[in-house]
Protein backbone atom coordinates (compact mmCIF):
# COMPACT_ATOMS: atom_id res chain seq x y z
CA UNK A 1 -49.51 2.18 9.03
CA UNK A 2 -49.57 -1.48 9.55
CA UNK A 3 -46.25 -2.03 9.73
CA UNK A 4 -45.67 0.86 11.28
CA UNK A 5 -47.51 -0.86 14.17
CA UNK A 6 -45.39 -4.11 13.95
CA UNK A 7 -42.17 -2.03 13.96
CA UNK A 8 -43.12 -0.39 17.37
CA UNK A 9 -44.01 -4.10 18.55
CA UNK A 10 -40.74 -5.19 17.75
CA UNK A 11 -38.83 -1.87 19.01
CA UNK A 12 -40.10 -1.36 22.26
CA UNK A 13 -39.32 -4.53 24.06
CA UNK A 14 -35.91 -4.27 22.17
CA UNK A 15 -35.56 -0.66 24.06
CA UNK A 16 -36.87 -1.70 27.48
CA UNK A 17 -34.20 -4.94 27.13
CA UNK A 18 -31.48 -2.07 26.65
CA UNK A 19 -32.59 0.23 29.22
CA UNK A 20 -32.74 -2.31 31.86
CA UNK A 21 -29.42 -3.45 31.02
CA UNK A 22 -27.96 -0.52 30.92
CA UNK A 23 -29.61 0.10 34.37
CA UNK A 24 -28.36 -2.88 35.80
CA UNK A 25 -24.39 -2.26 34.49
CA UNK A 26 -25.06 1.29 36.52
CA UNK A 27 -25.86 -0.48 39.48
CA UNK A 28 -23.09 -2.92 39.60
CA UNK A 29 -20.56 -0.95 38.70
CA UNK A 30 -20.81 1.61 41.83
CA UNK A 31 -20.48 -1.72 43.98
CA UNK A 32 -17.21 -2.41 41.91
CA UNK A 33 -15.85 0.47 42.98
CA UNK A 34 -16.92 0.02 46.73
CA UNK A 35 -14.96 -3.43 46.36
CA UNK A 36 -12.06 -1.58 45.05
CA UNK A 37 -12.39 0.81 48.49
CA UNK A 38 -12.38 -1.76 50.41
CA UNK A 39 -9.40 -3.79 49.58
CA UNK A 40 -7.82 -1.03 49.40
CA UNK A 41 -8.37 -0.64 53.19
CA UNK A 42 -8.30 -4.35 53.80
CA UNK A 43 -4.48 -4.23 52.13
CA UNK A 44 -3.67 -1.24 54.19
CA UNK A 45 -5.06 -1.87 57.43
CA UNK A 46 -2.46 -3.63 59.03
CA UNK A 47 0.24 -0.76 57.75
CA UNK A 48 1.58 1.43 61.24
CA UNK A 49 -0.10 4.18 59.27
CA UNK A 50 -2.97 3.11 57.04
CA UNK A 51 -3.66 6.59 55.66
CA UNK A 52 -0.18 6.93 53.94
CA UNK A 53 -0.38 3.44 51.81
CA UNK A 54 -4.19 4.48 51.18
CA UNK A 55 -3.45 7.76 49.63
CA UNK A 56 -0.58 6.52 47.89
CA UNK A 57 -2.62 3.61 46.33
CA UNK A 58 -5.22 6.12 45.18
CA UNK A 59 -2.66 8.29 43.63
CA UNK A 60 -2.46 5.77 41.30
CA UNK A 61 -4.55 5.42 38.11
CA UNK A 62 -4.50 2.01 38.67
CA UNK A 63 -4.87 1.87 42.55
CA UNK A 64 -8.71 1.23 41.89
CA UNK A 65 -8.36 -2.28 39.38
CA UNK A 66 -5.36 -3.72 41.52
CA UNK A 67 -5.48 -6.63 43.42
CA UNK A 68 -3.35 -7.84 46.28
CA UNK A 69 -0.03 -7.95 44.36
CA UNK A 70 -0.75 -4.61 42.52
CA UNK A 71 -1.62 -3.33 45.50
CA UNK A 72 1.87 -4.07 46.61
CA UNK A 73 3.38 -2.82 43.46
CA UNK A 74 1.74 0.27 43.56
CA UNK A 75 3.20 0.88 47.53
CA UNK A 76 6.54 -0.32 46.21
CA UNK A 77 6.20 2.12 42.92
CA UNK A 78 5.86 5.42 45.74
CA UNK A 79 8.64 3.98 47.76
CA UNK A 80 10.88 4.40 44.90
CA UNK A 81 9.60 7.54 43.46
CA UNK A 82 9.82 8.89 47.66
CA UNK A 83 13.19 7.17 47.01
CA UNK A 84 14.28 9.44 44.46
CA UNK A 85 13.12 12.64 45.78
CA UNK A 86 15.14 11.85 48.90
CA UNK A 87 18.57 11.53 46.80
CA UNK A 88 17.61 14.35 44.99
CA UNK A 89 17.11 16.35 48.32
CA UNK A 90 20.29 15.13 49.65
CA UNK A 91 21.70 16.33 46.94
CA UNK A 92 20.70 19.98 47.21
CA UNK A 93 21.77 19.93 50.85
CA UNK A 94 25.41 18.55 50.41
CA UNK A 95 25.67 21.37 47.93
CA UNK A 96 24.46 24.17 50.25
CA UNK A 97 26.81 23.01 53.43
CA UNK A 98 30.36 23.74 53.57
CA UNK A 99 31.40 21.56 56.29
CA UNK A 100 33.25 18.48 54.91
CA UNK A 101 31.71 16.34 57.70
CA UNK A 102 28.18 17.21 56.88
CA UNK A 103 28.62 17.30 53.30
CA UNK A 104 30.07 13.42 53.46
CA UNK A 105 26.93 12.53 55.26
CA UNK A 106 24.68 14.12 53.02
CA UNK A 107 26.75 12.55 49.94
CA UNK A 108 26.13 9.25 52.05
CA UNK A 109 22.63 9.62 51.94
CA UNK A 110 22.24 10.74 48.69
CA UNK A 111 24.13 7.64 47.59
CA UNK A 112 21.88 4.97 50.25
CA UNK A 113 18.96 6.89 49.02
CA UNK A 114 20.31 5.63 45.13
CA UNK A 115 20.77 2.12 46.27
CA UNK A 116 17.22 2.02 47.78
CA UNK A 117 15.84 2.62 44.19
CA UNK A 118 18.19 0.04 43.06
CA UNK A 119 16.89 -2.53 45.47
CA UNK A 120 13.51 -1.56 45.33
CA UNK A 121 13.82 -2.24 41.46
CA UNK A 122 15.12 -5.54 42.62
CA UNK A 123 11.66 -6.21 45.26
CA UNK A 124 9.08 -5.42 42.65
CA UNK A 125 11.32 -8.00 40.06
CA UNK A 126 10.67 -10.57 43.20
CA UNK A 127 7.34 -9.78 43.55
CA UNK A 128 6.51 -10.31 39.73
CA UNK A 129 8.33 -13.38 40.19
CA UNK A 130 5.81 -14.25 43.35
CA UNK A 131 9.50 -14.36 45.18
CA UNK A 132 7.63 -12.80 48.68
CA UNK A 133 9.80 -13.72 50.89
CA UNK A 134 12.33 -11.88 48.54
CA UNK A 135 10.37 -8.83 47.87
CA UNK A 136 10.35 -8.35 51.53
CA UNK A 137 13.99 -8.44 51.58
CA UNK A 138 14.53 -6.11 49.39
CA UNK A 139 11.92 -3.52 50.71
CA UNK A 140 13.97 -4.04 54.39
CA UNK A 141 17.17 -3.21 52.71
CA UNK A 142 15.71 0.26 50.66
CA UNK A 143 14.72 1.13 54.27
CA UNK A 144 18.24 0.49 55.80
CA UNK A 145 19.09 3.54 53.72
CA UNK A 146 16.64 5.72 55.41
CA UNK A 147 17.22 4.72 58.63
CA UNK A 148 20.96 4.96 58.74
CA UNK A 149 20.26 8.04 57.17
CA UNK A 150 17.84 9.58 60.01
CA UNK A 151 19.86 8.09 62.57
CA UNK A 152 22.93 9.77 61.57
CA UNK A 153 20.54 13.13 61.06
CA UNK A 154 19.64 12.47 64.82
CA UNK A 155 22.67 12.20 65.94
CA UNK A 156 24.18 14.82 65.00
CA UNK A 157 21.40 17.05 65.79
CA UNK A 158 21.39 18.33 62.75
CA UNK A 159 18.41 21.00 61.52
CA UNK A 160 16.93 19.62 58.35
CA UNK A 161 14.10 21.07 56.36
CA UNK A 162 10.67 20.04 57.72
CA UNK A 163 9.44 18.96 53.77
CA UNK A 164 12.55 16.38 54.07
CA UNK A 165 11.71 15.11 57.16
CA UNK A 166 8.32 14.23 56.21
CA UNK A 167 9.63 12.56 53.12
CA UNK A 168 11.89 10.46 55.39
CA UNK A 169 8.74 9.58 57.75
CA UNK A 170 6.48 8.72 54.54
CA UNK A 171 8.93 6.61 53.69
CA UNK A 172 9.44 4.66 56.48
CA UNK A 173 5.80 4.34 56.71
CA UNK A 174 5.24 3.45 52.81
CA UNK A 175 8.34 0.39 53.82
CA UNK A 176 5.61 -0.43 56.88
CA UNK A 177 3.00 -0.86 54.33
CA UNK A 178 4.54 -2.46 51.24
CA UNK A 179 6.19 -4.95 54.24
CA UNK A 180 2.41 -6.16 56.08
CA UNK A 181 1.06 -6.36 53.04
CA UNK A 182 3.35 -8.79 51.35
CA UNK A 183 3.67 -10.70 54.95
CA UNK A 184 -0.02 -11.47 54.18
CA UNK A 185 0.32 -13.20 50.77
């Protein structure tokens, strides 16, 4: 019974060391994640449309550990995935027209759309490299694409499907994002 007794003396400030600690680690790691929020929000602020580089970062497994740069790379990472869709989309549509004219300018977009991925492969080398100034570059060019793309869309009045021009907005306004952000670095 007696050592019984000097067990428990010994045990139970052991278990109330572990419970508070483990209390403590509860507490700060809900203010972690509030920290992660609110970069998050800090990064995307300055985007045209904060909403689209917010949801985009949080679609990312990662999107809560990042810091600035990842932050970046993550925004960069949809661009090009956006990037491909868009080719893939331009695609489809050059094979459902029969008009030569329209199917050249779909084939054109499908190939700018190509070279975006390509040259946003080449911003998020930069921005590994801490090249900024580069990265930015890049990111300008892979939205050169889209816009020459659009602008030809536009001017031909052309009827595209709704789902593909909100793929073309979200990507201008991911290229918004991933752009401020770096600026800031």
């Amino acid at each position: 019974m007696g050592s019984f007794k000097a067990f428990m003396l010994v045990v139970l400030p052991l278990y109330h060391v572990i419970l508070l600690l483990l209390l403590t680690s509860f507490q700060h790691a809900g203010k972690l994640v509030s920290a992660d929020d609110k970069l998050i929000e800090t990064e995307c602020h300055n985007a045209e449309v904060p909403a689209t580089c917010i949801q985009c970062v949080n679609s990312d497994p990662q999107g809560k550990l990042a810091d600035r740069v990842g932050i970046a790379a993550i925004v960069i990472n949809c661009l090009s995935s956006n990037a491909d869709i868009l080719a893939k989309n331009m695609s489809t549509l050059a094979s459902r027209v029969q008009d030569k004219s329209l199917k050249s300018l779909f084939r054109g977009c499908e190939k700018g759309f190509s070279q975006a991925k390509s040259d946003l492969s080449t911003a998020m080398n930069r921005l590994k490299s801490k090249d900024y100034d580069k990265t930015n570059h890049f990111v300008r060019t892979a939205l050169q694409q889209e816009i020459f793309c659009m602008e030809n869309v536009v001017d031909l009045k052309l009827t595209i499907p709704s789902d593909i021009l909100f793929d073309m907005r979200v990507y201008e306004e991911l290229s918004d994002a991933a752009m401020r952000i770096i600026d800031r670095f």
